[in-house]
Structures are given as structure tokens and as C-alpha cells.
Protein backbone atom coordinates (compact mmCIF):
# COMPACT_ATOMS: atom_id res chain seq x y z
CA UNK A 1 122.01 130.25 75.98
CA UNK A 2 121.79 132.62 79.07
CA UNK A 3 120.22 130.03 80.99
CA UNK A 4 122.86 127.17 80.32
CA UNK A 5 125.77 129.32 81.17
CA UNK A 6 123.82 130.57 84.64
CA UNK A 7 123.02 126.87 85.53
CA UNK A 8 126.61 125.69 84.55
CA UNK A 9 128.28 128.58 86.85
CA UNK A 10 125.99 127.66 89.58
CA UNK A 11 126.82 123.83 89.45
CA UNK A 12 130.35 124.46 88.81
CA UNK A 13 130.35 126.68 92.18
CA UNK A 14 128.30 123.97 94.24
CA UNK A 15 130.78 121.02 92.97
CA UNK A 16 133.01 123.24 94.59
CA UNK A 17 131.68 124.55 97.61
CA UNK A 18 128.74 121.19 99.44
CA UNK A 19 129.19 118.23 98.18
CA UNK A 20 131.25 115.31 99.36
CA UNK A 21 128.35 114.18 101.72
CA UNK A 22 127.02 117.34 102.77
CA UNK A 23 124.06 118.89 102.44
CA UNK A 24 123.36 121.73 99.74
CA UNK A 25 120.54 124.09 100.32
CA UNK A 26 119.81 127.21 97.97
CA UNK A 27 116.32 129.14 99.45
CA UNK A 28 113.64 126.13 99.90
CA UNK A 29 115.66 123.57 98.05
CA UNK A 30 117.92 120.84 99.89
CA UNK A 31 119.89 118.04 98.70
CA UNK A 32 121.25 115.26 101.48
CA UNK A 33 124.40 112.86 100.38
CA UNK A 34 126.01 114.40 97.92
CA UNK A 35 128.08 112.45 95.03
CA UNK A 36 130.87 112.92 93.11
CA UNK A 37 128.31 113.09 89.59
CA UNK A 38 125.47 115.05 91.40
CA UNK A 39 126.54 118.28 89.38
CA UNK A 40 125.92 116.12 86.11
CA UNK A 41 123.00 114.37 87.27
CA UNK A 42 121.14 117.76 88.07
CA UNK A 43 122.59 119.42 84.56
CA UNK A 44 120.70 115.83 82.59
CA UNK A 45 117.56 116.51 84.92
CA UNK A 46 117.51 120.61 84.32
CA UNK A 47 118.14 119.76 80.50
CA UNK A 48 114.95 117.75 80.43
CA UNK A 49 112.57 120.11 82.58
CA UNK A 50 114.39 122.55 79.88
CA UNK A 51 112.26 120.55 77.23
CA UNK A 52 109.26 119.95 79.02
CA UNK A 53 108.90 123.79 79.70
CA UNK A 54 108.72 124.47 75.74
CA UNK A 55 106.63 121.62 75.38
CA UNK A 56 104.31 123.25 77.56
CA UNK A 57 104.44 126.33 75.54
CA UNK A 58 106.64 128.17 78.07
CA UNK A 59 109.99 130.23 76.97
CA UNK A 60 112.19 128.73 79.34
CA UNK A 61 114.51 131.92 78.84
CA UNK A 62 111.68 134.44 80.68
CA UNK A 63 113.09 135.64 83.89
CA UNK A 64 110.55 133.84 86.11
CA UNK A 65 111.87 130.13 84.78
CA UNK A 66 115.35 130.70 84.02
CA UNK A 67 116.11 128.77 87.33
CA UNK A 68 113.46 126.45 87.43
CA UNK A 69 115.03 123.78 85.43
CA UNK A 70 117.49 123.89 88.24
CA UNK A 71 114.80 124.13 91.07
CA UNK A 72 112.81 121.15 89.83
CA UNK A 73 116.02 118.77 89.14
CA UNK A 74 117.10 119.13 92.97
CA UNK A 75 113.85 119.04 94.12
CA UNK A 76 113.34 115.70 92.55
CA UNK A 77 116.58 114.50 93.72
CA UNK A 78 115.53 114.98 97.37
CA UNK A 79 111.98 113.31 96.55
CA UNK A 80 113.53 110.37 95.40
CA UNK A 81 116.31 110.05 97.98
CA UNK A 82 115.29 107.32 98.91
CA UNK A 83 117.11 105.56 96.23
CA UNK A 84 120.39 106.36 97.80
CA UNK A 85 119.31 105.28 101.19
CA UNK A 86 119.13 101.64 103.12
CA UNK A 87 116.31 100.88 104.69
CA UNK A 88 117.22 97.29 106.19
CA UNK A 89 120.95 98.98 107.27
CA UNK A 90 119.46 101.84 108.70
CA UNK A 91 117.31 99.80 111.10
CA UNK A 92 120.25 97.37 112.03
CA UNK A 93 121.93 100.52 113.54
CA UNK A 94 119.58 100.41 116.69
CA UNK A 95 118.71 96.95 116.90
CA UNK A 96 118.70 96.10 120.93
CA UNK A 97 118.51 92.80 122.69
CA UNK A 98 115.30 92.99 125.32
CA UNK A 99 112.97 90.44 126.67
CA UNK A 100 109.52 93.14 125.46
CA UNK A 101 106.99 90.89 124.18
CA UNK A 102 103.90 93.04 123.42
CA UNK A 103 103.01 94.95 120.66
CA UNK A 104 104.82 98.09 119.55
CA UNK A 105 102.87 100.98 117.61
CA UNK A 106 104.59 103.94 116.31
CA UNK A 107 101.13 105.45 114.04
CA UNK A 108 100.41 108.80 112.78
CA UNK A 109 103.64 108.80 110.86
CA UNK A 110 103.39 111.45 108.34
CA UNK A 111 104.60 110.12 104.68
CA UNK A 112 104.90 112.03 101.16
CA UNK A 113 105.45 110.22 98.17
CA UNK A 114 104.84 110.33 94.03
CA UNK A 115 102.96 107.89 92.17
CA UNK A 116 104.52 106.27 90.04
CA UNK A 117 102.27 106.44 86.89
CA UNK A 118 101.79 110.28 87.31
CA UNK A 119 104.57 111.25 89.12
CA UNK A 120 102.04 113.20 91.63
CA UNK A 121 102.44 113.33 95.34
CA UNK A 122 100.25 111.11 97.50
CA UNK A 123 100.57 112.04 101.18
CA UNK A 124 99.27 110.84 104.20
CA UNK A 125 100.34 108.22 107.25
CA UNK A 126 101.49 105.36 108.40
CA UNK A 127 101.24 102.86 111.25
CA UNK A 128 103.58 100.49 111.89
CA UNK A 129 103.62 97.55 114.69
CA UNK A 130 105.77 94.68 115.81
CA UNK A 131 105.25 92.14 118.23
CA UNK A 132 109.58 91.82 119.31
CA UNK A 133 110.64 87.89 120.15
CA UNK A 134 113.90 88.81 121.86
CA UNK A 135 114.97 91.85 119.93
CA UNK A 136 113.70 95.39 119.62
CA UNK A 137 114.84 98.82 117.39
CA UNK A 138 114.64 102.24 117.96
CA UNK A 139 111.72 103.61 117.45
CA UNK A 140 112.73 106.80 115.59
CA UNK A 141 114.42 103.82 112.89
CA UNK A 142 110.68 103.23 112.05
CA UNK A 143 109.87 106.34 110.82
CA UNK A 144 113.30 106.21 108.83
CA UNK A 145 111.99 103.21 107.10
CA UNK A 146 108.68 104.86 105.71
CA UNK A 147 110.73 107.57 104.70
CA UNK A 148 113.12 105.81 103.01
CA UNK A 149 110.78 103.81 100.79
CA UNK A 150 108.20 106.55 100.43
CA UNK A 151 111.29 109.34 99.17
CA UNK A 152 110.69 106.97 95.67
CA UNK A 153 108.37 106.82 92.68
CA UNK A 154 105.60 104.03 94.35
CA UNK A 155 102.10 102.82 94.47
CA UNK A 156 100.92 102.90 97.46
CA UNK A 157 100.28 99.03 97.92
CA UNK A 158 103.91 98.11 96.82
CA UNK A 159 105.15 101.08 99.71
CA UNK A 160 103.15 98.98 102.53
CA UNK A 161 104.83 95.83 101.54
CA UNK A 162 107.95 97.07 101.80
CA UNK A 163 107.72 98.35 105.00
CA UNK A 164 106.78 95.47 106.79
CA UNK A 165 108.95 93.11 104.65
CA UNK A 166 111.77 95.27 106.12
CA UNK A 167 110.75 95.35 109.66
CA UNK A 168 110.27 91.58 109.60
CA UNK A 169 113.55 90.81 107.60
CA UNK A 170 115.74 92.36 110.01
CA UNK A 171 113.64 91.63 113.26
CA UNK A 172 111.90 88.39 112.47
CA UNK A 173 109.73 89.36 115.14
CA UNK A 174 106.29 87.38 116.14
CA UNK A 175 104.84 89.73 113.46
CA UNK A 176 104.21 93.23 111.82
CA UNK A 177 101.37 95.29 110.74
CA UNK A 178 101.62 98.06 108.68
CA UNK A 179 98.26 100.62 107.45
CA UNK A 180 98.84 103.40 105.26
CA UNK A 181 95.73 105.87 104.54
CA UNK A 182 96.74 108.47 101.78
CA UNK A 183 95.36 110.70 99.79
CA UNK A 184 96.28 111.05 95.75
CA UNK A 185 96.73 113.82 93.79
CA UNK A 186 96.13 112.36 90.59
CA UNK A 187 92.99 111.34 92.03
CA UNK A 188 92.25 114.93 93.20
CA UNK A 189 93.66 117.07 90.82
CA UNK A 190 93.04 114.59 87.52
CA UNK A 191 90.89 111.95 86.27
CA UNK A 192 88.00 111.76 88.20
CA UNK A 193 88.94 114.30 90.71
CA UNK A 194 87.35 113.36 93.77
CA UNK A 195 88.55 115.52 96.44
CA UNK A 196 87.98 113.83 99.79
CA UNK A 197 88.98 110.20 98.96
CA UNK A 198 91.48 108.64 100.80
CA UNK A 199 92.93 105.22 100.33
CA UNK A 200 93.77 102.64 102.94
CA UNK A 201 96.42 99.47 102.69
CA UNK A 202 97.26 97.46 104.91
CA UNK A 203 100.15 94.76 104.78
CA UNK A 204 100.86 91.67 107.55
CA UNK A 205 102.91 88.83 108.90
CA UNK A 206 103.17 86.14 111.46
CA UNK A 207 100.35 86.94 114.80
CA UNK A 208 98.97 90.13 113.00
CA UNK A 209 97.76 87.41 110.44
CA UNK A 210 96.95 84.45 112.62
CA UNK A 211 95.67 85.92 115.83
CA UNK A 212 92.14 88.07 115.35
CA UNK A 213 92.63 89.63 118.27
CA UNK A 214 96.24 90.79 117.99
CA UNK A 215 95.10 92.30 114.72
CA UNK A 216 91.34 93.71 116.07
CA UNK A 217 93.79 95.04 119.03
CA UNK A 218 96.28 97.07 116.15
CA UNK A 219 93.22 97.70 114.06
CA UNK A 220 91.64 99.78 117.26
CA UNK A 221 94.45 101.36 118.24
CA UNK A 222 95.46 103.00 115.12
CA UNK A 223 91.70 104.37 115.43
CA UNK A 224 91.78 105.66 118.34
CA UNK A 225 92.39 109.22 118.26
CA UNK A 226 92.03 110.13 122.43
């Protein structure tokens, strides 16, 4: 087929020419941390979009598609990097002794993920606090960690678990608060299609559950747009 023998030549030349750790773009699509079977993970993922495309009643041989097979496989590789990714090592990079004993908010972090029963984006943000007893991280490592778990297939409620079980794992600070407020496509575009819902989770430890006002405090800064 025309379209195997184009997708072969093109893997064949990236094997050659981006992997071994770095980064591959072709036009909009990127792929970080390469591996030594990326070419033949990408070939397994562009023979099933392959399949879905007839299934759809598309000829996957027209000129328009003959690369999408390729086009969706990496673009679900980077959507689901998070797989290949650390969360708890990344934030033990930037871990810093320091006597700080207030709260700590990074909010407004911007998150996309896919559901995983539709395998639809749900999009959105994040806020994320810590109350440090004797140790702090860097604040960008934050933001890693939502990326990290959100860059798999989740549900939304699992995805705020995770971030705080991280945080506190690695800091076992006085606490941690975590609120995510996304939006779902397969809310929006299927099923009962509701356009302007949003859904809100929250997830907590240690003073954020115990202490009202340490949690009314979070709670009303988060909401505070000024």
C-alpha cells in the first residue's frame, strides 16, 4: 500500500535522524524522550487509526489522510507522555531546606487531559497548596506534577488525588490542597451535551483537612481573581 511504504520511509528516516532522547517535531506535531522502539510503537498506533479510518467509512488511501495515521499516533504519544515521566522524581530535583511555614499557592495552572472512558480532552486548571514543615520545592516542579499526571488517560477525580498524594509523599508537609475545575468534552460534544458545565474536585491532607480556616483561607484565595 502507498500509505505503508510512505509511513515506513518516514519512520525509518526519523529512527535515524531524533531520537535517542531528543525531541522530534514534523509541522504541529512533537514527540519529547524518544526510545529505542518509538518507530514501532508509532507504526502499531498508525496501523490501528489505519482501521478506525475505514471503520468510519473513510479511504484511508485519499490524499488528505494518507498521513494522518501517522499524525494521530504521535499526537497521542505526546498526550500520554506522561506515562514516561516521574512525577515524585521530578519534584525531588528542587526540594530545598527553609524554615517557610505558611501556605504556598501556585493556582490558575492550565491542565489538558483525555478521559478515560471516551478518550476526549477535558481541560481546565488547577490549584495546588502546601503548608512546608521544614522543606520547600520549586515552584515551577508544581506545575510539572499536574502535567505529568494529566499527559494520561484519567478521570478527573483520580488526577486530583494524585497530585496531592505526590506533593505530600515527597514533602510530608503540614498539608496540601489541590482544586481542579474542568470542563469535558464528552460532556459537551456527546451525551447530554451541555455546553457551559464545568466540574470541580477537590482533594486534601493534614491542616487543609483539620483546620477550617486554613482551608476557608485556600478556598478564597483560589477565588479571588483581583
Amino acid at each position: 500500500m502507498k500509505h505503508e511504504k510512505t509511513l515506513s520511509d518516514t519512520l525509518a528516516n526519523n529512527s535515524r535522524s531524533s531520537y535517542s532522547g531528543v525531541s522530534m517535531c514534523e509541522d504541529d506535531d512533537c514527540l519529547d524522550a524518544m526510545t529505542d522502539n518509538e518507530p514501532q510503537i508509532i507504526e502499531t498506533l498508525s496501523s490501528a487509526v489505519t482501521k478506525i479510518l475505514g471503520g468510519l467509512g473513510e479511504n484511508p488511501e485519499r490524499e488528505g489522510l494518507l498521513k494522518t495515521p501517522e499524525r494521530v499516533a504521535k499526537s497521542l504519544r505526546f498526550l500520554t507522555k506522561g506515562y514516561r515521566e516521574n512525577p515524585e522524581e521530578l519534584l525531588k530535583k528542587a526540594v530545598f531546606k527553609e524554615s517557610y511555614d505558611e501556605m504556598v499557592l501556585v493556582k490558575d495552572i492550565e491542565l489538558f487531559s483525555m478521559c478515560e472512558h471516551h478518550m476526549l480532552p477535558f481541560f481546565g486548571k488547577a490549584h495546588v497548596a502546601y503548608i512546608p514543615d521544614g522543606k520547600i520545592v520549586g515552584l515551577s516542579k508544581i506545575a510539572r506534577v499536574v502535567e505529568v499526571y494529566a499527559r494520561r488517560l484519567q478521570v478527573q477525580e483520580r488526577l486530583t488525588q494524585q497530585i496531592r498524594d505526590a506533593i505530600q509523599d515527597v514533602l510530608n508537609p503540614k498539608g496540601v490542597g489541590v482544586v481542579i475545575e474542568a470542563k469535558h468534552m464528552c460532556m459537551v460534544m456527546r451525551g447530554v451535551e451541555k455546553q457551559n458545565s464545568v466540574t470541580t474536585t477537590s482533594a486534601m491532607s493534614g491542616e487543609f483537612i483539620s483546620s477550617p480556616s486554613t482551608r476557608s483561607e485556600f478556598l478564597r484565595l483560589i477565588h479571588n481573581r483581583s
